[in-house]
C-alpha atoms as a PDB file:
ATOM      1  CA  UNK A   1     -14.288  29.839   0.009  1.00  0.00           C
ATOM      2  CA  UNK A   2     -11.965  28.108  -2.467  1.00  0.00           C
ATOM      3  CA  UNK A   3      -9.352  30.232  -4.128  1.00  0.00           C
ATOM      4  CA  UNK A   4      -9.269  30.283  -8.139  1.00  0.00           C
ATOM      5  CA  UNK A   5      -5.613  29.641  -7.664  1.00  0.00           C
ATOM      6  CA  UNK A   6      -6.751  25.975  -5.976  1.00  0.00           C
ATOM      7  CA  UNK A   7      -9.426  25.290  -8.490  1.00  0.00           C
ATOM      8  CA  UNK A   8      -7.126  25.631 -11.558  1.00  0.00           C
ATOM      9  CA  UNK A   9      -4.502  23.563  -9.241  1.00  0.00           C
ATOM     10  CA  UNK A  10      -6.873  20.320  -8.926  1.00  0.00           C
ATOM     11  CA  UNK A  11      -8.316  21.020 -12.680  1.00  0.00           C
ATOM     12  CA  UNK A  12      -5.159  20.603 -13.864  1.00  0.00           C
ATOM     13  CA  UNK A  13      -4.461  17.413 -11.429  1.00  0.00           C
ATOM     14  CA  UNK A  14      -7.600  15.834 -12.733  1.00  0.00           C
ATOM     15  CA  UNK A  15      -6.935  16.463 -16.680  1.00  0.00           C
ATOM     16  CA  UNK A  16      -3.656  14.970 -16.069  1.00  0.00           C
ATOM     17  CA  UNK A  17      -4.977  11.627 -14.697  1.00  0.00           C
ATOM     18  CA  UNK A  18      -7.589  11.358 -16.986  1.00  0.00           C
ATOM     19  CA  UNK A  19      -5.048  11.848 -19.605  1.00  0.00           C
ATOM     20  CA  UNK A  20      -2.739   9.291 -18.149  1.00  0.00           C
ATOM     21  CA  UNK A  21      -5.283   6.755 -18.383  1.00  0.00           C
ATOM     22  CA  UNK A  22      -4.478   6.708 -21.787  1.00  0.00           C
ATOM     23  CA  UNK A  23      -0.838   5.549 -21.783  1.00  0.00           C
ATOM     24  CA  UNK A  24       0.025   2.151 -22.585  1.00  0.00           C
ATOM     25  CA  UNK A  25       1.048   0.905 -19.347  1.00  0.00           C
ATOM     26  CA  UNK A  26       1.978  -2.287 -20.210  1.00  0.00           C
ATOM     27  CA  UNK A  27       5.359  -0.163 -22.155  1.00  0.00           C
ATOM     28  CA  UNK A  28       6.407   0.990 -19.150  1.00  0.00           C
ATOM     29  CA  UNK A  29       7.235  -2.496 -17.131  1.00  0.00           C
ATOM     30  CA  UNK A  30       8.359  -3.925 -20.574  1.00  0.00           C
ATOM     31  CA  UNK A  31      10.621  -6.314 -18.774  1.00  0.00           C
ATOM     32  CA  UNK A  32       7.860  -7.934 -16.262  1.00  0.00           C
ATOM     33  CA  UNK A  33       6.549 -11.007 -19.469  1.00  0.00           C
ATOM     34  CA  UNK A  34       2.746 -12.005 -19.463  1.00  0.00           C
ATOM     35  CA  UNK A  35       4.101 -14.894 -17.484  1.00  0.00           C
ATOM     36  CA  UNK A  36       5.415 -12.782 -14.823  1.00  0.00           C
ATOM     37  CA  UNK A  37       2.735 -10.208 -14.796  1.00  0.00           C
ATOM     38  CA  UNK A  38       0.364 -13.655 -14.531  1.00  0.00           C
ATOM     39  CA  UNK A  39       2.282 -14.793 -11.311  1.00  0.00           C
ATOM     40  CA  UNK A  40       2.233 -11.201  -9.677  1.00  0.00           C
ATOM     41  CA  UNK A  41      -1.070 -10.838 -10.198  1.00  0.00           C
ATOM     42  CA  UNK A  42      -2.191 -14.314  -8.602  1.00  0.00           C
ATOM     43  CA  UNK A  43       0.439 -14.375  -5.886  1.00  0.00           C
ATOM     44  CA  UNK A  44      -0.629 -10.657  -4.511  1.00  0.00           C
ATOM     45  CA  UNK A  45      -4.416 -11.666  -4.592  1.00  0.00           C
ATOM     46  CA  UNK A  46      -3.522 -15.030  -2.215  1.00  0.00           C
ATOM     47  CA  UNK A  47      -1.549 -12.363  -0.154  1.00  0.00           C
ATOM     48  CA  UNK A  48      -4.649 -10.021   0.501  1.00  0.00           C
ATOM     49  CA  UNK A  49      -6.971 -13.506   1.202  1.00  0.00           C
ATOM     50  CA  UNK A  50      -4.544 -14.477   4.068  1.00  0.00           C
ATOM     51  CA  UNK A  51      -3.061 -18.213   1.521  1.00  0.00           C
ATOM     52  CA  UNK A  52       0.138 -16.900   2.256  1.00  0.00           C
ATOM     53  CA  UNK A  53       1.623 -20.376   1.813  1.00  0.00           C
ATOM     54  CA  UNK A  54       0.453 -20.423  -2.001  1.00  0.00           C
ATOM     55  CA  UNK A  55       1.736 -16.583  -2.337  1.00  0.00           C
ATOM     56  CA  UNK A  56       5.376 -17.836  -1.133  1.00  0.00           C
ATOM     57  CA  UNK A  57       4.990 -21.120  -3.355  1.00  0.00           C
ATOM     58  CA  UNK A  58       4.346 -18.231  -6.676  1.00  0.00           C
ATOM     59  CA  UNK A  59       6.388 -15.997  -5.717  1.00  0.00           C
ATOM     60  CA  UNK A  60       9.321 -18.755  -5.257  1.00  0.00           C
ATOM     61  CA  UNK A  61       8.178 -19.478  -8.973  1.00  0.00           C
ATOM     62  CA  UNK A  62       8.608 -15.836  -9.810  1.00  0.00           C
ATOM     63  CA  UNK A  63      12.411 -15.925  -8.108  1.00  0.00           C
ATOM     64  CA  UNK A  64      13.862 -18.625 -10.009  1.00  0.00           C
ATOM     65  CA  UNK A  65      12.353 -17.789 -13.203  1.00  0.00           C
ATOM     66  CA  UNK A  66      13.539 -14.099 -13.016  1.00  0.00           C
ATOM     67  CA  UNK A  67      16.270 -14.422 -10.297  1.00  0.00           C
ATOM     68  CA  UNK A  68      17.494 -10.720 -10.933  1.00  0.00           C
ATOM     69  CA  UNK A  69      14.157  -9.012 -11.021  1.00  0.00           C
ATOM     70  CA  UNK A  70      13.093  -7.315  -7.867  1.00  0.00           C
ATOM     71  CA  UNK A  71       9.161  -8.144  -8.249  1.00  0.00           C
ATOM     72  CA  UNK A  72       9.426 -11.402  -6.855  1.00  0.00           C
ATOM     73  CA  UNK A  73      11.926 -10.061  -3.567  1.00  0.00           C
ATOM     74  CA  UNK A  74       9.353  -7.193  -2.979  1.00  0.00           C
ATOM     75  CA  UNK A  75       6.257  -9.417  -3.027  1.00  0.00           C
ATOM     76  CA  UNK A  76       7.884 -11.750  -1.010  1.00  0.00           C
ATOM     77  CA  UNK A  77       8.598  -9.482   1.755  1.00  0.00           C
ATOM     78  CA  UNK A  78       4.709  -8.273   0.977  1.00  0.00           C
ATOM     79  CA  UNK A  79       4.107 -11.667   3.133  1.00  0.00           C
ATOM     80  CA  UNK A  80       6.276 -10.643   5.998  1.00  0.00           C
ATOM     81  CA  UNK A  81       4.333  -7.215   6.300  1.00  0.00           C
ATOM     82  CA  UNK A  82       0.918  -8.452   6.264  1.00  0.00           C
ATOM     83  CA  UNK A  83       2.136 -11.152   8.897  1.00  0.00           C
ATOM     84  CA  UNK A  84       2.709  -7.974  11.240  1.00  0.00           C
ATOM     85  CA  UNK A  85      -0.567  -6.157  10.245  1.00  0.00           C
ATOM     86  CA  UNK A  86      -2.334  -9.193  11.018  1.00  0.00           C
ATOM     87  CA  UNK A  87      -0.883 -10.212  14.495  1.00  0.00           C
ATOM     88  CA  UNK A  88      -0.145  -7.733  15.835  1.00  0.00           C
ATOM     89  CA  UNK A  89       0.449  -8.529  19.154  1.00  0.00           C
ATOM     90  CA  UNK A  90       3.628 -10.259  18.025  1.00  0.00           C
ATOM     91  CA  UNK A  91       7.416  -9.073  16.942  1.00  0.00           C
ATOM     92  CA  UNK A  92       8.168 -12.597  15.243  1.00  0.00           C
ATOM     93  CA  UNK A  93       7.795 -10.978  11.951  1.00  0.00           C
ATOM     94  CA  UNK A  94       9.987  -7.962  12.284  1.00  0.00           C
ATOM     95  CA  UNK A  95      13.195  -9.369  11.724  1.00  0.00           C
ATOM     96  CA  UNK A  96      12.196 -11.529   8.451  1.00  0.00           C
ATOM     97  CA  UNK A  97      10.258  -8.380   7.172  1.00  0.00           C
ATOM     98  CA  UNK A  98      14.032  -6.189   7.501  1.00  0.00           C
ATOM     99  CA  UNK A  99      15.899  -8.501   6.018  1.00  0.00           C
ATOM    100  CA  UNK A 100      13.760  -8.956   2.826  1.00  0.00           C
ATOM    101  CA  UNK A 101      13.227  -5.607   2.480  1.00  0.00           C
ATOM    102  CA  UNK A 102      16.762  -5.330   2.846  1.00  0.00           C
ATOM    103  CA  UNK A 103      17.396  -7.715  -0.064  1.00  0.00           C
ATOM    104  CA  UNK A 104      14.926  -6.194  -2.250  1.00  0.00           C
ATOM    105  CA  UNK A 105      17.009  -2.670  -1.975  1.00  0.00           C
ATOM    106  CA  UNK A 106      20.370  -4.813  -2.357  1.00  0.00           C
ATOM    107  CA  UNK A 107      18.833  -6.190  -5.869  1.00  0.00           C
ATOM    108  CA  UNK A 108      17.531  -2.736  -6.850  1.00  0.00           C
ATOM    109  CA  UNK A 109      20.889  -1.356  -6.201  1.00  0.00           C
ATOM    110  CA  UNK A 110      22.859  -4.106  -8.200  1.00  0.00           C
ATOM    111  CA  UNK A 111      20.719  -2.895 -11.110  1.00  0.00           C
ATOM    112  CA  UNK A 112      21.068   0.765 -10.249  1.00  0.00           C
ATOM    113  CA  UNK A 113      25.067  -0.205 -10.088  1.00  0.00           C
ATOM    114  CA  UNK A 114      24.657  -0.781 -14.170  1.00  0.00           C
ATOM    115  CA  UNK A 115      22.261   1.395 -15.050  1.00  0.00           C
ATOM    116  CA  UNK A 116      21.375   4.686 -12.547  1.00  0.00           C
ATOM    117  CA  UNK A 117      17.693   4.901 -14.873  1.00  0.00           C
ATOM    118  CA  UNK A 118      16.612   1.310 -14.594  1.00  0.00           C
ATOM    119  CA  UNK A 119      13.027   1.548 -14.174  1.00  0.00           C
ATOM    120  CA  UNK A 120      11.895  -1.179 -12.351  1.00  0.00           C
ATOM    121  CA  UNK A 121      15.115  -0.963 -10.131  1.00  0.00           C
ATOM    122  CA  UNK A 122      13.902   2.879  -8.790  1.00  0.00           C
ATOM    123  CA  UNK A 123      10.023   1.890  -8.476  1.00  0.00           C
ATOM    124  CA  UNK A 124      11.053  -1.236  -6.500  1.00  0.00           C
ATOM    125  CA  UNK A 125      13.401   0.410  -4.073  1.00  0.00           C
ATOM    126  CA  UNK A 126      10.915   3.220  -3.898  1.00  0.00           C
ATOM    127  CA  UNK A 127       8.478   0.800  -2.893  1.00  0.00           C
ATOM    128  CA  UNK A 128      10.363  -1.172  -0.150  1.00  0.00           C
ATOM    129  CA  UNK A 129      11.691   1.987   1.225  1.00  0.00           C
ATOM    130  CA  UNK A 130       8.254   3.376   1.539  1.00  0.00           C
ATOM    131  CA  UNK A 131       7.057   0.316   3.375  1.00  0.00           C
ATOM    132  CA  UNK A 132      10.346   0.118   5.754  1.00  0.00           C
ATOM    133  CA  UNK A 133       8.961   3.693   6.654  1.00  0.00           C
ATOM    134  CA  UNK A 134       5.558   2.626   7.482  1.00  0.00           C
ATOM    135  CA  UNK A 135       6.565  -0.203   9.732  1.00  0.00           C
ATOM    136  CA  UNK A 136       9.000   2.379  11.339  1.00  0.00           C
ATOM    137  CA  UNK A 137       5.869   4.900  11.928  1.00  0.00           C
ATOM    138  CA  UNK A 138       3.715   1.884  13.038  1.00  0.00           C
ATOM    139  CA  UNK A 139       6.338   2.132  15.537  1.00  0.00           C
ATOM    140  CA  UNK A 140       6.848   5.570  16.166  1.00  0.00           C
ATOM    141  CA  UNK A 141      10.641   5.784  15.405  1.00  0.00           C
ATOM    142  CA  UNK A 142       9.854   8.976  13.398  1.00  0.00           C
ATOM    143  CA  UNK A 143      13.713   9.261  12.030  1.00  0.00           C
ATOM    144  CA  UNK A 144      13.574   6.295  10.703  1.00  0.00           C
ATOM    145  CA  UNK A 145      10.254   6.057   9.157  1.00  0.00           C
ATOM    146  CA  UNK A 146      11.235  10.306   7.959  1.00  0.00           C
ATOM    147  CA  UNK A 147      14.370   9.216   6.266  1.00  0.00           C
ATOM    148  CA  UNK A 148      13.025   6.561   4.339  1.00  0.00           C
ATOM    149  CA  UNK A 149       9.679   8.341   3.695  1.00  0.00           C
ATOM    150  CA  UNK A 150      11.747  11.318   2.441  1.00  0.00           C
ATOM    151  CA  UNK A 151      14.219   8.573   0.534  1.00  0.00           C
ATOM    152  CA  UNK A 152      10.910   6.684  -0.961  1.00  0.00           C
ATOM    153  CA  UNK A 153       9.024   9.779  -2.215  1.00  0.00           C
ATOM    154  CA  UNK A 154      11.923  11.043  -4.135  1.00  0.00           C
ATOM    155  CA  UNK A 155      12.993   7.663  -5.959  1.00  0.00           C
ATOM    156  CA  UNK A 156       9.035   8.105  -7.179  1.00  0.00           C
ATOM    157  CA  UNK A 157       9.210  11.129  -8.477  1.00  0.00           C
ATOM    158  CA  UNK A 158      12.267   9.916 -10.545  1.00  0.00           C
ATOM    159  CA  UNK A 159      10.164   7.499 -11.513  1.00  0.00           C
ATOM    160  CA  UNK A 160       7.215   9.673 -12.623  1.00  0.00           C
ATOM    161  CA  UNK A 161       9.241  11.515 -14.665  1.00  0.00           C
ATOM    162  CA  UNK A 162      10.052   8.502 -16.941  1.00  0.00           C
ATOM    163  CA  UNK A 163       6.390   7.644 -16.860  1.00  0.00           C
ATOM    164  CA  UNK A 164       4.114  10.282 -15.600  1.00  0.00           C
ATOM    165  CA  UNK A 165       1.002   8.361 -16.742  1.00  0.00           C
ATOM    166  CA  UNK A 166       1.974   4.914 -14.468  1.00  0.00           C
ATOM    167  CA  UNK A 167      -0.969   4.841 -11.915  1.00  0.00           C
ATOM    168  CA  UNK A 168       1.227   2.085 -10.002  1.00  0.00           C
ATOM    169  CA  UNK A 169       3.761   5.107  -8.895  1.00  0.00           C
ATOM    170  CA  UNK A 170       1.089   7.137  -8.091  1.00  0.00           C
ATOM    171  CA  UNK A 171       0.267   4.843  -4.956  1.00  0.00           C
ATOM    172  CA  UNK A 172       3.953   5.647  -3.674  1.00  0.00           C
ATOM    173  CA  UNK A 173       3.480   9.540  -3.865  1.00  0.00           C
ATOM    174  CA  UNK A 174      -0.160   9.682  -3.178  1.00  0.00           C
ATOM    175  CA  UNK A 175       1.018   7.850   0.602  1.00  0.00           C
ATOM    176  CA  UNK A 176       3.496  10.396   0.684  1.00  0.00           C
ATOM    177  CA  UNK A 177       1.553  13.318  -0.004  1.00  0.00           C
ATOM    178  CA  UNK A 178      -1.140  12.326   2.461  1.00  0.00           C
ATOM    179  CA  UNK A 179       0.995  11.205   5.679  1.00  0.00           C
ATOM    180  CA  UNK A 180       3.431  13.794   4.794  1.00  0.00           C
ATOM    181  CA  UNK A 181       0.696  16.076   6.484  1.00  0.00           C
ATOM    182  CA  UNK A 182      -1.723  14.050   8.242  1.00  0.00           C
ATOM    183  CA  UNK A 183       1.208  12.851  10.396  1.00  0.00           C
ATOM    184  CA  UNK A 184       2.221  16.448  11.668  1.00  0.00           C
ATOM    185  CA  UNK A 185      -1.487  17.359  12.269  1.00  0.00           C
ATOM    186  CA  UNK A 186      -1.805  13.840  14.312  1.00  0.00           C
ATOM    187  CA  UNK A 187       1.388  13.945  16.175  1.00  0.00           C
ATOM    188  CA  UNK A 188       2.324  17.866  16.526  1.00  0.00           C
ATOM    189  CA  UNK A 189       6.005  16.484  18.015  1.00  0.00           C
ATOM    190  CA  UNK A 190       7.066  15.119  14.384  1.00  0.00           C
ATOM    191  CA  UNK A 191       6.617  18.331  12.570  1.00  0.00           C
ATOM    192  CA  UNK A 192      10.549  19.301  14.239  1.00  0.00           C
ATOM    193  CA  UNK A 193      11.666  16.086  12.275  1.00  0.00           C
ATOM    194  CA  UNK A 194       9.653  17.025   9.192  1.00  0.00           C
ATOM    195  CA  UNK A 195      10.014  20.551   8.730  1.00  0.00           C
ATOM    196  CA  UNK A 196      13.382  20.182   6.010  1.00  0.00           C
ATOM    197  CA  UNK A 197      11.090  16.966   4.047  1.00  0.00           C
ATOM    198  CA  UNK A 198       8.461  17.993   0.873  1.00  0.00           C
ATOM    199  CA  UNK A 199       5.583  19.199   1.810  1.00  0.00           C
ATOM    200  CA  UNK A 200       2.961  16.536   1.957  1.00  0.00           C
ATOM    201  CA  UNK A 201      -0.787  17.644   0.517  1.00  0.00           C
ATOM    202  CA  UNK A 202      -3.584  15.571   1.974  1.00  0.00           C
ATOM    203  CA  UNK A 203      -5.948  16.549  -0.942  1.00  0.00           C
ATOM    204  CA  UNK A 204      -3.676  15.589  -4.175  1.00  0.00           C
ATOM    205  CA  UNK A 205      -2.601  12.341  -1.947  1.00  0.00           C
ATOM    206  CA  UNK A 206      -6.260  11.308  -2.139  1.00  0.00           C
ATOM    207  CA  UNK A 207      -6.663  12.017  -5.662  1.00  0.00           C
ATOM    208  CA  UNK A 208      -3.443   9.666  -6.395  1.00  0.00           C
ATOM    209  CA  UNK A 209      -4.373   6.891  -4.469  1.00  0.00           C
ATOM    210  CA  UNK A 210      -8.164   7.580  -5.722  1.00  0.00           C
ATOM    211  CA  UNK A 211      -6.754   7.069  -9.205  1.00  0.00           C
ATOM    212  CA  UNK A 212      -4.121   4.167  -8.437  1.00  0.00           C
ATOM    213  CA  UNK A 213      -6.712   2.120  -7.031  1.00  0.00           C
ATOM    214  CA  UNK A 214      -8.856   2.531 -10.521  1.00  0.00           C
ATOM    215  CA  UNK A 215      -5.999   2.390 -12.861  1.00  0.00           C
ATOM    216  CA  UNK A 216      -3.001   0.623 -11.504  1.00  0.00           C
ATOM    217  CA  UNK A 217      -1.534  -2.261 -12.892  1.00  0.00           C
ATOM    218  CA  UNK A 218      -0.710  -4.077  -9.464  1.00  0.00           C
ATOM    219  CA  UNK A 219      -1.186  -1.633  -6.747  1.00  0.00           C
ATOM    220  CA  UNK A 220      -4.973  -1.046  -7.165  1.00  0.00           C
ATOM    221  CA  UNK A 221      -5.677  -3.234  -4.092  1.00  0.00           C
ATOM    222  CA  UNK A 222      -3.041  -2.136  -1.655  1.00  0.00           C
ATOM    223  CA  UNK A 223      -4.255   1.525  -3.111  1.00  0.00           C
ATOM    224  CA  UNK A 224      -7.480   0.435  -1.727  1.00  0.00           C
ATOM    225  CA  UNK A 225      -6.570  -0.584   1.188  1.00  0.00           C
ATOM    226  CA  UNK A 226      -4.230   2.756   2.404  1.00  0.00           C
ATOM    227  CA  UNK A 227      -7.866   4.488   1.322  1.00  0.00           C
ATOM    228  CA  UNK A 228      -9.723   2.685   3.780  1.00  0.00           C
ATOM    229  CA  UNK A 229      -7.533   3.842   6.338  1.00  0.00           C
ATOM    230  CA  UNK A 230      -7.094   6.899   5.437  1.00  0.00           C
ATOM    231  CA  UNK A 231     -11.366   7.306   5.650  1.00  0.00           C
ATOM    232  CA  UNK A 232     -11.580   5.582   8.267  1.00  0.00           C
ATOM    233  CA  UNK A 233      -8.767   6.580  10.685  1.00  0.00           C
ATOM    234  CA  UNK A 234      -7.825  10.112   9.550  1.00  0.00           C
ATOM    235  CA  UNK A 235     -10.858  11.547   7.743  1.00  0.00           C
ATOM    236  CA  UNK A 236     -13.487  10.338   9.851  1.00  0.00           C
ATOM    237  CA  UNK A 237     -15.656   9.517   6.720  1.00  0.00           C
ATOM    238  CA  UNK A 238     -17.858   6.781   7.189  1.00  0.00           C
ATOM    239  CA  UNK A 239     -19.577   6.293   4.276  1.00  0.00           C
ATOM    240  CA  UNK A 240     -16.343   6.094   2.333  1.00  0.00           C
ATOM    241  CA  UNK A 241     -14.968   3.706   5.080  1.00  0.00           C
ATOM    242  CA  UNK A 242     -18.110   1.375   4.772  1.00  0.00           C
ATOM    243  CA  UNK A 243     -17.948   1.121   0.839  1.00  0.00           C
ATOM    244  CA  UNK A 244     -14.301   0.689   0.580  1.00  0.00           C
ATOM    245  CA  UNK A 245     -13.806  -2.358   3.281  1.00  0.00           C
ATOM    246  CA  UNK A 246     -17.407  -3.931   1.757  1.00  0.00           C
ATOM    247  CA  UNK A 247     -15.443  -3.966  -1.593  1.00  0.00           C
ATOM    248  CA  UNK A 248     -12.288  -5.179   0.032  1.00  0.00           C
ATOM    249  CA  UNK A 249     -13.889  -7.886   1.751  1.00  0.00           C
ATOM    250  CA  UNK A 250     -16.188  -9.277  -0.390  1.00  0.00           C
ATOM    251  CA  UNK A 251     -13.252  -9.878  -2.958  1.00  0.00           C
ATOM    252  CA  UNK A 252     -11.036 -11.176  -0.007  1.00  0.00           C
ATOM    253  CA  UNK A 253     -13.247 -13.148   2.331  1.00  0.00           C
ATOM    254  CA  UNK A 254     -10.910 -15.011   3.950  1.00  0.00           C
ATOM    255  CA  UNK A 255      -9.119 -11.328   5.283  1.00  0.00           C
ATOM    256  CA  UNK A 256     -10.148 -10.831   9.025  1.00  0.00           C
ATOM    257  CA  UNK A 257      -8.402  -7.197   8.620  1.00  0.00           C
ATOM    258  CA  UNK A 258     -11.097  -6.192   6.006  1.00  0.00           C
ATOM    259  CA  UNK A 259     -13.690  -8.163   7.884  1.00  0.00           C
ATOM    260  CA  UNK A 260     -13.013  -6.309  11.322  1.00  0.00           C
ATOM    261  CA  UNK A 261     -12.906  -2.824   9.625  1.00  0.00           C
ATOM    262  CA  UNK A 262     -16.298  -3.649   8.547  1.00  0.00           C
ATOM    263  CA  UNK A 263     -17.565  -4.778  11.739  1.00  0.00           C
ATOM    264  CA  UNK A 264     -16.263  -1.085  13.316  1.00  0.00           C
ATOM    265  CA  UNK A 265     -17.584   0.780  10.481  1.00  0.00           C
ATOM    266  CA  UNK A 266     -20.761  -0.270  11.234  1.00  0.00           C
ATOM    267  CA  UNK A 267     -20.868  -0.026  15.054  1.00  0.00           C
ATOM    268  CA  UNK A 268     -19.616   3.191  14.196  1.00  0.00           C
ATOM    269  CA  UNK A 269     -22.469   3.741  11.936  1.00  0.00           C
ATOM    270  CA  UNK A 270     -24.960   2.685  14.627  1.00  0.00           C
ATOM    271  CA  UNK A 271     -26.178  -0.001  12.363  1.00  0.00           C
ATOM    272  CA  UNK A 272     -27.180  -2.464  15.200  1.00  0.00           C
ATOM    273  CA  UNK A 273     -28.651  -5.511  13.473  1.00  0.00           C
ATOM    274  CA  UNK A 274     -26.182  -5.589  10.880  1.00  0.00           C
ATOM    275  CA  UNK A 275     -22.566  -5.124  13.109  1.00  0.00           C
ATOM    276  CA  UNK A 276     -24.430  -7.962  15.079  1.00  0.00           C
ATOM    277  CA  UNK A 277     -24.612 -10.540  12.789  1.00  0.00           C
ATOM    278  CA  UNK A 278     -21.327  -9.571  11.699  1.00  0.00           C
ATOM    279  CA  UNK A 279     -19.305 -10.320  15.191  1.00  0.00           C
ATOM    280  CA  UNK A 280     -21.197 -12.775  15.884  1.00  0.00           C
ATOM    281  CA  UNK A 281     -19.997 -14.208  12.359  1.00  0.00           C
ATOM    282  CA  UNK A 282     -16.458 -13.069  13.076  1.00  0.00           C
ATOM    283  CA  UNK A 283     -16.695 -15.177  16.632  1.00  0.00           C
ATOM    284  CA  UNK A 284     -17.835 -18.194  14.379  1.00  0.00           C
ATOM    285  CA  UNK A 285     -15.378 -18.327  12.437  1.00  0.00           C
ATOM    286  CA  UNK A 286     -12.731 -18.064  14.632  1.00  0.00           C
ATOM    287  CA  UNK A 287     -14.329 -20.980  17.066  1.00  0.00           C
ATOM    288  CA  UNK A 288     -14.794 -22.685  13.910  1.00  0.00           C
ATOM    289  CA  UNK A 289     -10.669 -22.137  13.545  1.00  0.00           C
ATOM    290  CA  UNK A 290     -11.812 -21.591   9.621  1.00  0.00           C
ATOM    291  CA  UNK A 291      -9.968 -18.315  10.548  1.00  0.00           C
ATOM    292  CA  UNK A 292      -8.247 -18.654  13.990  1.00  0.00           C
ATOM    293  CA  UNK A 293      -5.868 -15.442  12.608  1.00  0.00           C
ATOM    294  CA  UNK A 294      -9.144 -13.383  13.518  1.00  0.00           C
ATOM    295  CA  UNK A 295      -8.678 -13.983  17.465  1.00  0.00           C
ATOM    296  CA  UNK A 296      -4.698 -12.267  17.438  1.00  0.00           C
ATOM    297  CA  UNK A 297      -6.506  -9.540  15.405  1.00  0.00           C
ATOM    298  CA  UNK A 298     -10.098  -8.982  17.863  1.00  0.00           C
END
C-alpha cells in the first residue's frame, strides 16, 4: 500500500512540472539565436536518421558561426556516440568520441574560467560528462562511469536551480535518478562504488525523462530514446517498449537501432505475423545495402 508520505511526494513532483511547462524556455538559452536553435534542431534530427555526414556538415556550420559556444562541440561528439551504439562490434569510435567530449568540457571550462554561473557552460559539461559515464558503464568500468555520473548529476542540479522549469535539464537528472538505482539492483557488485553518490529514485527518474521527452527544447528525442530502454531493458514493460520505438521509428526510418527494438518488442510480444514481416524487411534492406549499418547491428 502506498504511504501518504509518497503520494504528497509525487503530487508535488507532478504540480511542479506542470507548472514548469509554463516558463518561457526560450529565456533560459538566451544566447543559442533562432539561427542556432534552427541548426541544432536539424543537425540532431539527421543524427537520430543515421545522415551523419549532413549532421557534421551543420554542425561544422554551427562551429564557425559560434566558435565559443559548446552546442556545436557537444553535438558533434553526439556523432561519435551513436557511431558506437550503432556498431557495436567495433572500438574505432572510442578514441574520437574521448577526445570530443574532451573538448566540449575544455570549452565549458574556458567559459566557467570567466564566469563560474554561465549557463550554457554547466548544462553542456553536465551533458558530456553524463555521456562519458554512459560509455564508461557500457563498458563496465564502474569508477569511471561513478565519477562522472556523480560529477554530471551535480553540474544539473546547479543548473536547475537557475532554471527549475528547463525540461532539457531534466533529461540529465531524470538518467541519473533512474540508473543511480537500477544499476545497483542489476549489478549488486557496484553498490560498494555507489554507496557515498545521491541516491538515485527510479520512479521520479521516469517522471523527468517522461516530461523531457514532452517538453524539452532539444532533448525530447534522446529523452525518448533512454525511455525505450529503460521499458524495454529494465522495466520489462512491453507495451510501453512497443509504443515508444513505433514513435521513434516512424519519425527516423532510416535508424536500424529503433527498427531492431521494434522487431524484439514484438517477438517478445508473440506477435508472429507482424515481427515477420518486419525481419524479413530488416534483411531487405540490408541486402538491398539501403541500410548495410543494420548487418553490424543484427
Amino acid at each position: 500500500m502506498i504511504s501518504m508520505r509518497l503520494i504528497k511526494k509525487y503530487f508535488i513532483l507532478i504540480l511542479a512540472l506542470l507548472l514548469g511547462a509554463n516558463y518561457n524556455l526560450l529565456s533560459q538559452w538566451a544566447i543559442l539565436t533562432q539561427e542556432a536553435d534552427s541548426l541544432v534542431k536539424v543537425g540532431s534530427d539527421y543524427i537520430y536518421n543515421v545522415q551523419f555526414d549532413k549532421a557534421e556538415d551543420t554542425f561544422k556550420e554551427l562551429i564557425v558561426k559560434y566558435p565559443n559556444h559548446p552546442a556545436g562541440y557537444f553535438l558533434d561528439a553526439m556523432i561519435a556516440w551513436w557511431k558506437i551504439t550503432l556498431f557495436r562490434n567495433t572500438n574505432q569510435y572510442d578514441k574520437p568520441f574521448e577526445e570530443k567530449i574532451q573538448k566540449v568540457i575544455d570549452k565549458c571550462d574556458d567559459l566557467l574560467d570567466k564566469n563560474p554561473k554561465d549557463i550554457n557552460a554547466l548544462f553542456f559539461k553536465a551533458g558530456a560528462k553524463g555521456y562519458r559515464g554512459r560509455y564508461f558503464a557500457q563498458k563496465q568500468e564502474w569508477i569511471n562511469a561513478a565519477t562522472d555520473g556523480s560529477s554530471a548529476y551535480n553540474l544539473m542540479i546547479e543548473c536547475q536551480k537557475m532554471a527549475p522549469g528547463n525540461h532539457d535539464i531534466m533529461l540529465g537528472t531524470g538518467i541519473y535518478n533512474y540508473f543511480a538505482q537500477a544499476i545497483p539492483e542489476l549489478y549488486p557488485l557496484t553498490k560498494p562504488l555507489l554507496a557515498f553518490l545521491p541516491k538515485g529514485d527510479k520512479q521520479l527518474g521516469i517522471y523527468q525523462l517522461r516530461a523531457s521527452s514532452r517538453l524539452a527544447r532539444y532533448a525530447s528525442v534522446e529523452a525518448r530514446v533512454v525511455l525505450l530502454q529503460i521499458y524495454y531493458t529494465f522495466e520489462k514493460d512491453n507495451d510501453l517498449a512497443e509504443s515508444s520505438a513505433e514513435e521513434l521509428f516512424t519519425r527516423f526510418p532510416n535508424n536500424p537501432y529503433f527498427h531492431r527494438y521494434l522487431a524484439r518488442i514484438l517477438v517478445r510480444k508473440g506477435k508472429y505475423d507482424e515481427f515477420e514481416a518486419m525481419w524479413r524487411n530488416i534483411l531487405v534492406r540490408a541486402m538491398d545495402k539501403r541500410l548495410c549499418i543494420i548487418l553490424v547491428c543484427l
